[in-house]
Protein backbone atom coordinates (compact mmCIF):
# COMPACT_ATOMS: atom_id res chain seq x y z
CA UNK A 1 0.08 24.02 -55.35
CA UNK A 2 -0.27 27.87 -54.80
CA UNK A 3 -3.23 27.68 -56.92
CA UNK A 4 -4.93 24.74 -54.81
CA UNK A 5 -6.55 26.78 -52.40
CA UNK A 6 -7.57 29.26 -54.90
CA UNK A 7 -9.00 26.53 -57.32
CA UNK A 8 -10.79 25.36 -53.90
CA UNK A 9 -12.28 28.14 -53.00
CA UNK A 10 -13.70 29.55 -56.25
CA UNK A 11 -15.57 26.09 -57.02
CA UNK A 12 -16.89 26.58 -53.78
CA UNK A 13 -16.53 22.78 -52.69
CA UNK A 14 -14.11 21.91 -49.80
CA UNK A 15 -15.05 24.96 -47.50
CA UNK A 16 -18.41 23.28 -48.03
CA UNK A 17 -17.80 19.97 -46.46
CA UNK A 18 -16.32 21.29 -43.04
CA UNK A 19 -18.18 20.55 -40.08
CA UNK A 20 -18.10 23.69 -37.57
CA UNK A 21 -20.72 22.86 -35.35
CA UNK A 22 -20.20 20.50 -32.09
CA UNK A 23 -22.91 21.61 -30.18
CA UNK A 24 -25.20 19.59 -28.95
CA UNK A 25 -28.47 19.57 -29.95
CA UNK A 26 -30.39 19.99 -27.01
CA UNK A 27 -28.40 23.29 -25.83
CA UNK A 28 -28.63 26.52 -27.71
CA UNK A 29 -25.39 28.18 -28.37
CA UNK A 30 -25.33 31.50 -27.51
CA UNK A 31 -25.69 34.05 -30.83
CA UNK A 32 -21.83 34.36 -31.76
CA UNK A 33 -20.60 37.88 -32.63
CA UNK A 34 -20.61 38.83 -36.45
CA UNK A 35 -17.82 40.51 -38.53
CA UNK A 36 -18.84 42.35 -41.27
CA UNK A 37 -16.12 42.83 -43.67
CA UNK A 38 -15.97 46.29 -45.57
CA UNK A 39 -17.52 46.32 -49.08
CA UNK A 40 -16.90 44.48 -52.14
CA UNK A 41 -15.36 47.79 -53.83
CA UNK A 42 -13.07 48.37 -51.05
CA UNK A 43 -11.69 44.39 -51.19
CA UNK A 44 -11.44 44.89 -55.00
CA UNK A 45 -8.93 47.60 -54.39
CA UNK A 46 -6.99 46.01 -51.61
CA UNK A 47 -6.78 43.04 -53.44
CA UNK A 48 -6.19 41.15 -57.00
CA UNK A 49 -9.47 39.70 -57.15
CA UNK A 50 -12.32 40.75 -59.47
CA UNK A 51 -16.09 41.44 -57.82
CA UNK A 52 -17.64 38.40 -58.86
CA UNK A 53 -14.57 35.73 -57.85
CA UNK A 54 -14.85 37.87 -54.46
CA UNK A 55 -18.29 36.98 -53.94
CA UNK A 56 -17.47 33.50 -54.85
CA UNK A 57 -15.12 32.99 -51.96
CA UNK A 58 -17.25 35.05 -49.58
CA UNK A 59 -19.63 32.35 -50.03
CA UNK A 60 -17.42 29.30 -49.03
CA UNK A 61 -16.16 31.59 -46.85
CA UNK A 62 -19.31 32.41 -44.76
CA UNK A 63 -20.39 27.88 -45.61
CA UNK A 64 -17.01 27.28 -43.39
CA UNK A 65 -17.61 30.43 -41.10
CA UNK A 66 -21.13 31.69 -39.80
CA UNK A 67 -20.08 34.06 -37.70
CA UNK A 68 -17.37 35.67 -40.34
CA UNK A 69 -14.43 34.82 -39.26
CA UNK A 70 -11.97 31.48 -38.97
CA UNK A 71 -10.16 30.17 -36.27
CA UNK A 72 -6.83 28.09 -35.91
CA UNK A 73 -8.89 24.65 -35.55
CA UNK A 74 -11.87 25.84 -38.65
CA UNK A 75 -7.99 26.54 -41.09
CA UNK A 76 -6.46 23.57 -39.75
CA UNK A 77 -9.46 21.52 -40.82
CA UNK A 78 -9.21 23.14 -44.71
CA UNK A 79 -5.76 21.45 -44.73
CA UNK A 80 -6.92 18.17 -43.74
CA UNK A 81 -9.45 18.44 -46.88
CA UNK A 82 -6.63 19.41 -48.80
CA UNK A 83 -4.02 17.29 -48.03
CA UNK A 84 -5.64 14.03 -46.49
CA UNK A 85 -2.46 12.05 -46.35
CA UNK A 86 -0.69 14.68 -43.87
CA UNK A 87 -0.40 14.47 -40.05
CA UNK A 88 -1.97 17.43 -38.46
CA UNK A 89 1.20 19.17 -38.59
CA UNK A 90 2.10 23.11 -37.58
CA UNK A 91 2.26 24.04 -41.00
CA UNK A 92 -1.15 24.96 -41.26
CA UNK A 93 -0.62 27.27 -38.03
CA UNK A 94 2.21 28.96 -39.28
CA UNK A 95 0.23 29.89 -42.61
CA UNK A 96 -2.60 30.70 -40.10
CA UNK A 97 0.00 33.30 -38.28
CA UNK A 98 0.53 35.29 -41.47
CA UNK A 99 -2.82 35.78 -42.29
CA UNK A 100 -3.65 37.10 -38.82
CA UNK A 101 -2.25 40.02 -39.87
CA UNK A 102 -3.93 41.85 -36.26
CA UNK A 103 -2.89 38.52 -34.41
CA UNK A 104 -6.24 38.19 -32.39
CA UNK A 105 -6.19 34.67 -33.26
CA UNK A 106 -9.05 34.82 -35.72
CA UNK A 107 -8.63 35.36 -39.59
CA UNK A 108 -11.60 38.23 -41.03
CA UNK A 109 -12.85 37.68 -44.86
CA UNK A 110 -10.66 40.57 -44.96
CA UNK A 111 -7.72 38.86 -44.11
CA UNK A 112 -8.17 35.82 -45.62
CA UNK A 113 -8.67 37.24 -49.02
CA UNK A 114 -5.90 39.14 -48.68
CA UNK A 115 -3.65 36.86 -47.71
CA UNK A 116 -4.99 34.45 -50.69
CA UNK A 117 -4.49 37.19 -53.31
CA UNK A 118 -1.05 37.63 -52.29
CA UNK A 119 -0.25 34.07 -52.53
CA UNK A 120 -2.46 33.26 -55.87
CA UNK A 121 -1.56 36.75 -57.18
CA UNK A 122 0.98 38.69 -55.91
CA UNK A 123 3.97 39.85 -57.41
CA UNK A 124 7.29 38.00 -57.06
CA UNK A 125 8.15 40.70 -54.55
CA UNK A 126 4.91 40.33 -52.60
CA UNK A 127 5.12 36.33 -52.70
CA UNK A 128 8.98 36.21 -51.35
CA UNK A 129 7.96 38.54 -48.49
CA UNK A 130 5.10 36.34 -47.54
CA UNK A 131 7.36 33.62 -47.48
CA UNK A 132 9.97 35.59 -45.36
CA UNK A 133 7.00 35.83 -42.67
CA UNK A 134 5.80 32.56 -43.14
CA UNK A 135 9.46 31.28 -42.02
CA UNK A 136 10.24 33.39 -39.57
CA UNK A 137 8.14 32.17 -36.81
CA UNK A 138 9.13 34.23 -33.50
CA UNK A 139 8.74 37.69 -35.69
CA UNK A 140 12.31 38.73 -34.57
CA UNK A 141 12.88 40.02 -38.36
CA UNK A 142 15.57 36.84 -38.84
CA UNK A 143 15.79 33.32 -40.06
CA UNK A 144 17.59 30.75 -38.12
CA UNK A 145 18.29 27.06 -38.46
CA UNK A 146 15.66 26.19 -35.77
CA UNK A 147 13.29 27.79 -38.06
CA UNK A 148 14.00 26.59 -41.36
CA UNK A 149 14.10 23.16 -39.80
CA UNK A 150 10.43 23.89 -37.83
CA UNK A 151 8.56 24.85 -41.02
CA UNK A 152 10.20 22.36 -43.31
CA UNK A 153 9.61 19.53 -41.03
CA UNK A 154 5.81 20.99 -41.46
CA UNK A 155 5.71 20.46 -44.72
CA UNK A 156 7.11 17.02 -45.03
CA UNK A 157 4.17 16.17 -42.38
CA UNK A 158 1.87 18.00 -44.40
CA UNK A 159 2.24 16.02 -47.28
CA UNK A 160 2.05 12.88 -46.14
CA UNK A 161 4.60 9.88 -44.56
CA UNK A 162 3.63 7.96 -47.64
CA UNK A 163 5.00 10.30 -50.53
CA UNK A 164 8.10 9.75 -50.25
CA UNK A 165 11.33 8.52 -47.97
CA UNK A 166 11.27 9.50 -44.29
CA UNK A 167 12.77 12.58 -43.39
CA UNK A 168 15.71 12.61 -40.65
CA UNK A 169 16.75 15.02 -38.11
CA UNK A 170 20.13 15.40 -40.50
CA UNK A 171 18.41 15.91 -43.69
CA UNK A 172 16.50 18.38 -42.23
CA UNK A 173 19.64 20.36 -40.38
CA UNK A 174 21.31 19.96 -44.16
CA UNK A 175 18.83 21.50 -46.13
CA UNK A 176 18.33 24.27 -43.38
CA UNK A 177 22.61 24.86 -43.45
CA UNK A 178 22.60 24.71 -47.21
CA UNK A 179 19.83 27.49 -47.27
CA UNK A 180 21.59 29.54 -44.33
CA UNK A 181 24.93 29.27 -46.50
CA UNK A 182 23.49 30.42 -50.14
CA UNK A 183 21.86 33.87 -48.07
CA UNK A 184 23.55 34.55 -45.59
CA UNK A 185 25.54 37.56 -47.29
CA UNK A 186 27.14 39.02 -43.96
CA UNK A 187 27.95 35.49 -42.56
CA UNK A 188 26.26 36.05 -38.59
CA UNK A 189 24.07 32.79 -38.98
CA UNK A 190 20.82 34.37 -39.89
CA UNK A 191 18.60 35.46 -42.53
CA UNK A 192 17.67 39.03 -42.72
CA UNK A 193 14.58 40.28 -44.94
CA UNK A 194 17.25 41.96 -47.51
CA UNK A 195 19.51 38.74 -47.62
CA UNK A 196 16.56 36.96 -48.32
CA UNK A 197 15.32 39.07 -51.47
CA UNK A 198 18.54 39.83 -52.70
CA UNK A 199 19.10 35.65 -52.44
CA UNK A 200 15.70 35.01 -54.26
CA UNK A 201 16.11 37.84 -56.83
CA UNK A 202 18.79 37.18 -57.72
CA UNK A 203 19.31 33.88 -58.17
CA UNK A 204 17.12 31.84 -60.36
CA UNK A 205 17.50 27.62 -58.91
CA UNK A 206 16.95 29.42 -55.82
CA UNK A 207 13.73 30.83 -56.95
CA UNK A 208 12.35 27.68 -58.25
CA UNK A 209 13.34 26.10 -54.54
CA UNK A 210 11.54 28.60 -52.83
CA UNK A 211 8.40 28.42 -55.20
CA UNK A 212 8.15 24.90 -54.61
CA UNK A 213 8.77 25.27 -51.11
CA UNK A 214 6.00 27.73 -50.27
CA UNK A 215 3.14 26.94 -52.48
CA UNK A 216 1.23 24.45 -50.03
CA UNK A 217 -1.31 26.54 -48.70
């Protein structure tokens, strides 16, 4: 799935198809402000992308955005494109969160390329810390129950009711203490970044759980 998104944005097709403008017809919108992202060259080097598959996704890009830039509602809509059989679950806000790298509640070219190349692209390294971020939701530098249990929840909703058996409170709480048990390396009930790499590094089932865990975007 990590490369559904990418796949998606390079053939230029779902971005296509979302609708972004409710005005009404007879009432001219004000001219919205537009972001300018820094040059193709700069991207390049900030990213894993070549020029030309840049320019590619600048082009859905600016089909889904106008003005330059995506909001929570404009990303949440990609997922329903994506994943038609989901609920409109958090997940896609909670992927929305780490790409708003300045949090201003809008996602730049910049920052959506970014974020894309480390999640099509990045090294393992790069991928396990964007997962770290992606899971821990109040930015405290930990992982809790709460929160394993909040973004996996997210992803069963994401995929759909109809994919599978229905997912209980207590399988939820069991596959959150069964994570918090196999990293937890000092025992305190949390996560830190460190347990978390050292887990994932170092062990390779656990690996495989997190890849399969993470790649819905």
């Amino acid at each position: 799935m990590i490369r559904t998104l990418v796949h998606t944005a390079l053939n230029d097709s779902a971005m296509h198809e979302i609708i972004l403008n409710d005005c009404e017809p007879e009432i001219d919108p004000p001219p919205m402000p537009r972001y300018r992202p820094p040059s193709i060259d700069t991207i390049c080097k900030q990213t894993k992308f070549t020029r030309k598959e840049i320019q590619i996704i600048y082009r859905a890009f600016k089909q889904g955005s106008p003005n330059g830039t995506i909001g929570l509602e404009q990303f949440q809509e990609i997922y329903f494109l994506l994943f038609p059989a989901g609920r409109n679950t958090k997940y896609a806000e909670y992927v929305f969160r780490t790409f708003d790298r300045d949090e201003d509640k809008i996602i730049s070219f910049e920052e959506f390329v970014s974020g894309l190349s480390v999640i099509s692209r990045g090294t393992t390294v790069e991928k396990l810390n964007w997962i770290f971020t992606l899971y821990d939701i109040d930015k405290k530098g930990v992982i809790g129950h709460s929160e394993l249990m909040k973004i996996s929840q997210s992803m069963f909703d994401l995929i759909g009711r109809n994919t599978g058996p229905p997912v209980t409170y207590q399988h939820l709480l069991e596959h959150a203490s069964t994570i918090v048990q196999r990293m937890d390396a000092n025992k305190d009930g949390l996560i830190t970044r460190q347990e978390f790499m050292d887990a994932c590094t170092n062990d390779e089932s656990m690996c495989r759980s997190i890849e399969s865990f993470h790649t819905w975007f």
